[in-house]
Structure formats: C-alpha cells, structure tokens
C-alpha atoms as a PDB file:
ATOM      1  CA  UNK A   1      13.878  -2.735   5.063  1.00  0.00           C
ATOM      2  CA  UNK A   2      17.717  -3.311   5.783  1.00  0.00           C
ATOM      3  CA  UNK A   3      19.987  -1.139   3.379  1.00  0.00           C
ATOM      4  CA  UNK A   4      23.285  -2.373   3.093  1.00  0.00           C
ATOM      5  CA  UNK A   5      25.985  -1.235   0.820  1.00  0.00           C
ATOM      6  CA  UNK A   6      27.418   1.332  -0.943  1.00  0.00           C
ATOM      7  CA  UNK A   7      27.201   2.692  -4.561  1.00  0.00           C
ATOM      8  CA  UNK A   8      29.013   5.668  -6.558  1.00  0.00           C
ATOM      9  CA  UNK A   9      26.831   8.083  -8.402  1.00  0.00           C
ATOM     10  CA  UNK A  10      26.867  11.580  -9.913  1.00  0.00           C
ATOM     11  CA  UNK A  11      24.780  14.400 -10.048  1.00  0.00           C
ATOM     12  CA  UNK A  12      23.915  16.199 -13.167  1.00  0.00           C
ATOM     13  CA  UNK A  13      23.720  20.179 -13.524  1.00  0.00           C
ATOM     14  CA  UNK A  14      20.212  20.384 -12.328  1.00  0.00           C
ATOM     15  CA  UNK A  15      21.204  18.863  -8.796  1.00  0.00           C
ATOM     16  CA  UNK A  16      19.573  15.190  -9.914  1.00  0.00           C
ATOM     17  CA  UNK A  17      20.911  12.338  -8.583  1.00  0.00           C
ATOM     18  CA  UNK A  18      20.056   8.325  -9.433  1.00  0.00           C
ATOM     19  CA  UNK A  19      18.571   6.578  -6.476  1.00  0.00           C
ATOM     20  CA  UNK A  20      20.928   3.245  -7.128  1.00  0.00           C
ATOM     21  CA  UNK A  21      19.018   0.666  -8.265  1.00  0.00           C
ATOM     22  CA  UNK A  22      19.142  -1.645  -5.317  1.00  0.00           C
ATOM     23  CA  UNK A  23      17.695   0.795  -2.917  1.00  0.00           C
ATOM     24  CA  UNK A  24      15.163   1.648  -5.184  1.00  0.00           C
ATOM     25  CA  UNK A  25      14.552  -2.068  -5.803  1.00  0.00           C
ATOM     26  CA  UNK A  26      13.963  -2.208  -1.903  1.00  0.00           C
ATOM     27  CA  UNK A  27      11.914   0.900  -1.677  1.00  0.00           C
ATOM     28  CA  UNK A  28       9.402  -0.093  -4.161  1.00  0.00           C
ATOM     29  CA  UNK A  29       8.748  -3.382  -2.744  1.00  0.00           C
ATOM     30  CA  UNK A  30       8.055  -2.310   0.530  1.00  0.00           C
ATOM     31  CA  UNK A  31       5.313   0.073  -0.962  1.00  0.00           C
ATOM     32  CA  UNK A  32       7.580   3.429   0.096  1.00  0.00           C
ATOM     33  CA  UNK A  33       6.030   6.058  -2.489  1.00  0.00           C
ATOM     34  CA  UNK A  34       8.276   9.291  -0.199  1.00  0.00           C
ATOM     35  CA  UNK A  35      11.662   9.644   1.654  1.00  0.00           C
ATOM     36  CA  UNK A  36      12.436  12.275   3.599  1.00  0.00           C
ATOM     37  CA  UNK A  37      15.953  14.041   3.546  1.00  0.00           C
ATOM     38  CA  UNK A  38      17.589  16.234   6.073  1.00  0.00           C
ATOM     39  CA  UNK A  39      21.402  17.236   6.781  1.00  0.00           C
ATOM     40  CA  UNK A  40      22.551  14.496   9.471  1.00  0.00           C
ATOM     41  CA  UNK A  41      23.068  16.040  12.829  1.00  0.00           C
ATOM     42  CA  UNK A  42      26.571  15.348  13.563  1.00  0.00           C
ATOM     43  CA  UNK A  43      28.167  14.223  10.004  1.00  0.00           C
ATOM     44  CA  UNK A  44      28.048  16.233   6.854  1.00  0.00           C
ATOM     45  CA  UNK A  45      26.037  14.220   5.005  1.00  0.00           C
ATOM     46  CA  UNK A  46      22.244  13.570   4.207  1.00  0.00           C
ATOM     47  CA  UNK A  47      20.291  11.211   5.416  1.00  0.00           C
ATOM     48  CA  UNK A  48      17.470   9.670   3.234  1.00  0.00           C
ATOM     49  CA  UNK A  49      14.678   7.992   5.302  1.00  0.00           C
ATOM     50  CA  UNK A  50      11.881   6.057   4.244  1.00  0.00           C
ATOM     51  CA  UNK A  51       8.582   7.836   5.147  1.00  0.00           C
ATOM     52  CA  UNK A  52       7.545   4.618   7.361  1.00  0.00           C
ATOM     53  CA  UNK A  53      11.098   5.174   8.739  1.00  0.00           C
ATOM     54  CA  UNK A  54      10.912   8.892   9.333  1.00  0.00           C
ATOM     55  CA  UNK A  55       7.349   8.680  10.768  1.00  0.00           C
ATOM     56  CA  UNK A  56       8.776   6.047  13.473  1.00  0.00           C
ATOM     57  CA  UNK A  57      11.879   8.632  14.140  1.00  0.00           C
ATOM     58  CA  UNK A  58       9.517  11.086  14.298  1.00  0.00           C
ATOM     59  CA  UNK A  59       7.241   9.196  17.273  1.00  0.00           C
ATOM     60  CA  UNK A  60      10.354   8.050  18.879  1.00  0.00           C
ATOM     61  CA  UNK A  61      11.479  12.380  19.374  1.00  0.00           C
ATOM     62  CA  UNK A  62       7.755  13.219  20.109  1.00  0.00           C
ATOM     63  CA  UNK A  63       7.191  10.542  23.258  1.00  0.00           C
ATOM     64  CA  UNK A  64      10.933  12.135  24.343  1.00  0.00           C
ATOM     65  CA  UNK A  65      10.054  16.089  23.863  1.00  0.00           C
ATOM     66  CA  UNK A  66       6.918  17.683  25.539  1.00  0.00           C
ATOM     67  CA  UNK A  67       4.975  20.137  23.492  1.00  0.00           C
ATOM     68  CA  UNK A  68       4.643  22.510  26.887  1.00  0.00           C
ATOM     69  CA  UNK A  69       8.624  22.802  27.047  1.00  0.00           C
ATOM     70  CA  UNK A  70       9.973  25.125  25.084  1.00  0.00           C
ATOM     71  CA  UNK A  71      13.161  23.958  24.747  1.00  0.00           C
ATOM     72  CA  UNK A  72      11.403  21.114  23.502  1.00  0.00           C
ATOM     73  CA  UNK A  73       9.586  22.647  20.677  1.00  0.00           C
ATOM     74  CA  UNK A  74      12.495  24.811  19.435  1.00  0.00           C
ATOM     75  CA  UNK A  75      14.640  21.193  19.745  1.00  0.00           C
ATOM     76  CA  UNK A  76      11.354  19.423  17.021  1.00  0.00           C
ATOM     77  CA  UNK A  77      11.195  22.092  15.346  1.00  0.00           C
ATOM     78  CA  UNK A  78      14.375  22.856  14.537  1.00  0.00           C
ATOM     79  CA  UNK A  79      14.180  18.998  13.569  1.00  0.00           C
ATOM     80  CA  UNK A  80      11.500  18.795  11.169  1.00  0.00           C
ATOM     81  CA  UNK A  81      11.469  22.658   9.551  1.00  0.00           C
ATOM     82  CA  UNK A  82      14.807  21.410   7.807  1.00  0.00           C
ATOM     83  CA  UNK A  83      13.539  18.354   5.688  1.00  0.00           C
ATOM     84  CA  UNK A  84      12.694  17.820   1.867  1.00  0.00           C
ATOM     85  CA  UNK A  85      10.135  15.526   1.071  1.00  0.00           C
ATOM     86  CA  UNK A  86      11.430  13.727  -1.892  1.00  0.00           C
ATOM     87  CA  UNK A  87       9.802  11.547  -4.519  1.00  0.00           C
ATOM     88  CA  UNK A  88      11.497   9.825  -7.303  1.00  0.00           C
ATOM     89  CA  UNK A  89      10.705  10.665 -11.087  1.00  0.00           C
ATOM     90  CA  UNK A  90       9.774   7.685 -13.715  1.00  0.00           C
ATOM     91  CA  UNK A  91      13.839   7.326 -14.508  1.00  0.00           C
ATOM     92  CA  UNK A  92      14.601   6.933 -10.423  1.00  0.00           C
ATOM     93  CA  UNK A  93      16.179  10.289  -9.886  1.00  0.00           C
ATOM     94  CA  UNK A  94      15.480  12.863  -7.692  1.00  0.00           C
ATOM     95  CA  UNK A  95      16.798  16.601  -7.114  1.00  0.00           C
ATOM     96  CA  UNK A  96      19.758  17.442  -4.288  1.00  0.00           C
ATOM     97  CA  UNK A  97      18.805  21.050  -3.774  1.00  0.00           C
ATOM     98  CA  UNK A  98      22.012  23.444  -3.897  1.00  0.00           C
ATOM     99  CA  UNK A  99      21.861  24.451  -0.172  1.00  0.00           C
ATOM    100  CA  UNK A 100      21.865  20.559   0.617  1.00  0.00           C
ATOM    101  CA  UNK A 101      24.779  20.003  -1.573  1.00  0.00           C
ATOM    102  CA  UNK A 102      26.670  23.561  -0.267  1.00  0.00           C
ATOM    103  CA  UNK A 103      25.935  22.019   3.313  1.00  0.00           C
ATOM    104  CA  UNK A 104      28.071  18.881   2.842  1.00  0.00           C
ATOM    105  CA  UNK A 105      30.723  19.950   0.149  1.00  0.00           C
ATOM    106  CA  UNK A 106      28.935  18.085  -3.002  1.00  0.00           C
ATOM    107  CA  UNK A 107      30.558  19.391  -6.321  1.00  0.00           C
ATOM    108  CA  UNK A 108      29.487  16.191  -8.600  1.00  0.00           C
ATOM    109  CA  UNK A 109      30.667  12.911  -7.185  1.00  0.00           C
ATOM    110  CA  UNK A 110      28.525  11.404  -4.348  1.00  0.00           C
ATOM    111  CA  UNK A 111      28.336   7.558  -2.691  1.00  0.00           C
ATOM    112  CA  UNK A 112      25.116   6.888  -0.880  1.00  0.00           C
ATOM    113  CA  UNK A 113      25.550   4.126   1.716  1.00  0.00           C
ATOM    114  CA  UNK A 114      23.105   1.864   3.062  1.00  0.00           C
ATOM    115  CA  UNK A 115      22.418   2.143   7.234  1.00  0.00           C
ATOM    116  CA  UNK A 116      19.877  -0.259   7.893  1.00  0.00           C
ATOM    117  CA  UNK A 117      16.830   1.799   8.213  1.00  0.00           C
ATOM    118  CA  UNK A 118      18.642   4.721   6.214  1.00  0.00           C
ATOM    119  CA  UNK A 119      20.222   5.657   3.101  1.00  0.00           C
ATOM    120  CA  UNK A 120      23.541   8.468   3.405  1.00  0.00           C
ATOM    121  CA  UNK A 121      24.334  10.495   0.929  1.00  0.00           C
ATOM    122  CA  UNK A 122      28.016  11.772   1.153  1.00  0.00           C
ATOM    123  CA  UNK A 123      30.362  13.634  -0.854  1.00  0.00           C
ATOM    124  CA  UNK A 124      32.811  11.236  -2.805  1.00  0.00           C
ATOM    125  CA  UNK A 125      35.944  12.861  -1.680  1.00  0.00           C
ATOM    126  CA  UNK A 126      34.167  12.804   2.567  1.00  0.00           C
ATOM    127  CA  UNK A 127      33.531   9.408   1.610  1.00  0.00           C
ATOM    128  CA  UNK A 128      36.567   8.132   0.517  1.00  0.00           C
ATOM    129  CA  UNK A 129      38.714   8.868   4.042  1.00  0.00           C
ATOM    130  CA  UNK A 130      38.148   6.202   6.308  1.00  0.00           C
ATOM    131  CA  UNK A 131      35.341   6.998   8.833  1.00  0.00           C
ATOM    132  CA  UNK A 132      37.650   5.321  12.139  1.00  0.00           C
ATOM    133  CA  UNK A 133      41.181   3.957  11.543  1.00  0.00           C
ATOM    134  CA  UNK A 134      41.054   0.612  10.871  1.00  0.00           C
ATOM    135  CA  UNK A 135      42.830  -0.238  14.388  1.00  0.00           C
ATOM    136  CA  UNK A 136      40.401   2.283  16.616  1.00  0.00           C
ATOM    137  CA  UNK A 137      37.115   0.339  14.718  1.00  0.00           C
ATOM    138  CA  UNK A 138      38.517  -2.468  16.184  1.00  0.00           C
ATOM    139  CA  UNK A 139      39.210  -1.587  19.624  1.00  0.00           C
ATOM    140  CA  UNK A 140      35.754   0.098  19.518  1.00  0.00           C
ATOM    141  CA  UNK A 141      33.692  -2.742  18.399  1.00  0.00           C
ATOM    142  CA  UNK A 142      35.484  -5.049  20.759  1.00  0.00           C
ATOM    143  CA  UNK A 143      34.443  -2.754  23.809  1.00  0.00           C
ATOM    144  CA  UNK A 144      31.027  -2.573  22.354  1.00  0.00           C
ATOM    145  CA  UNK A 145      30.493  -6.101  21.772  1.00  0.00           C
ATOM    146  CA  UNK A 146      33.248  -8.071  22.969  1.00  0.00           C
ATOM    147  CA  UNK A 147      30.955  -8.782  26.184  1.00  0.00           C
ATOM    148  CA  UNK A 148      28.108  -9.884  24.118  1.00  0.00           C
ATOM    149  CA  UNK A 149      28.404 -13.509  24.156  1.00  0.00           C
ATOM    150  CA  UNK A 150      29.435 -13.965  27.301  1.00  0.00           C
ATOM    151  CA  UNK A 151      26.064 -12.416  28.303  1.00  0.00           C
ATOM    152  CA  UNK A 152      24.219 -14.232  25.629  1.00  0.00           C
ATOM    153  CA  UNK A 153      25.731 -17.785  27.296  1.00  0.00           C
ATOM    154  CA  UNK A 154      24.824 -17.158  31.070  1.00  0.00           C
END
C-alpha cells in the first residue's frame, strides 16, 4: 500500500472524522480490517498505520530494543502504551479522541496526507504553512539525492 495525497475533512461534535475515500478504497483492498493511531514523535500530528504496517514498525523497534535493558523497555513502552486501535464504522468514519485532538491543536478542520506506508492527520491551520520553504526543500533534496545517479551509473 502506497498512500499518496492529501484530502480536507472535518470532524463532527462527537470527535468523528471521514477516512477519505481513497484511503479507504486502498485499505479495504488490501484486506486491512484495523489501523493503529498514535501522536507522531517529532510533529504534532497523528499518524494512522495500517495494522500490517504497524506490526512491521513494531518488529523493526523490537530487533533494535532488548527486553533485559531497561532503557529499552521504558523506550517500547512508552511507544506502544500511547496507541488507539481504530476501526472504521459502516459510513467510513472513525472517532479522534479529545486528548488526540488537544495534543495537536484540532478544533474542526483537519487534512490527512498520504506517506507511503502511513496516513497523517494534521490540523488544517498546521497544515496549511509550508512544512520547508520552498528554496531549503530544494537544497535538501539535492544533497539527499543529487548523488544518486551518479552512483546508479558507475
């Protein structure tokens, strides 16, 4: 599954929000019946991942964090205590609860944008800045892949 795009929404009085239609689309096709959703770790916004995506994350964290480190189990579970497992009704909505929506400054308005493996969930008004000026994205992507063909050719 490759999410791509980005779609407005809002979220009614009870905290429910519309799954847009084109991730849902993608969801049920790929047999998804859960996503998981926890507060991103360095944006404020919330990160919806599909349970075969989650349960690859979560592998990925375990093979990387012992279970006879402390550290290590205060690091996973500080991880996964924070999560909502979150299933879609028959109409494609699904609840936001308030401390998810106090955590990233939701009042109504919302965009969820597609990340590959992920869907965000971000406050319109968050949302609507740019994420990098347009002439720093630039200058970033060219150091990150302005190399790559030239290694690709050799």
């Amino acid at each position: 599954m490759r999410f791509l795009g980005n779609s407005e929404a809002k979220i009614d009085a009870k905290g429910r929000v519309f799954l847009p239609a084109i991730f849902r689309k993608q969801l049920l096709s790929a047999g998804e019946e859960y996503l998981i959703m926890r507060k991103d770790i360095y944006q404020d916004c919330l990160i919806l991942y599909p349970e075969s995506a989650w349960n690859e994350l979560l592998g990925e964290l375990r093979k990387q964090l012992s279970r006879w480190t402390r550290e290590h189990q205060m690091i996973f579970r500080q991880f996964v205590s924070d999560v909502e497992i979150i299933s879609l009704d028959a109409n494609g909505r699904f609840l936001i609860p308030k401390r998810y929506q106090k955590l990233i400054n939701i009042e109504q308005d919302v965009r969820f944008i597609g990340m590959d493996d992920t869907i965000e969930i971000w406050s319109k008004e968050a949302a609507d800045r740019p994420f990098m000026e347009p002439e720093e994205f630039g200058r970033k992507l060219e150091e990150i892949m302005g190399g790559f063909g030239k290694n690709n050719q050799e």
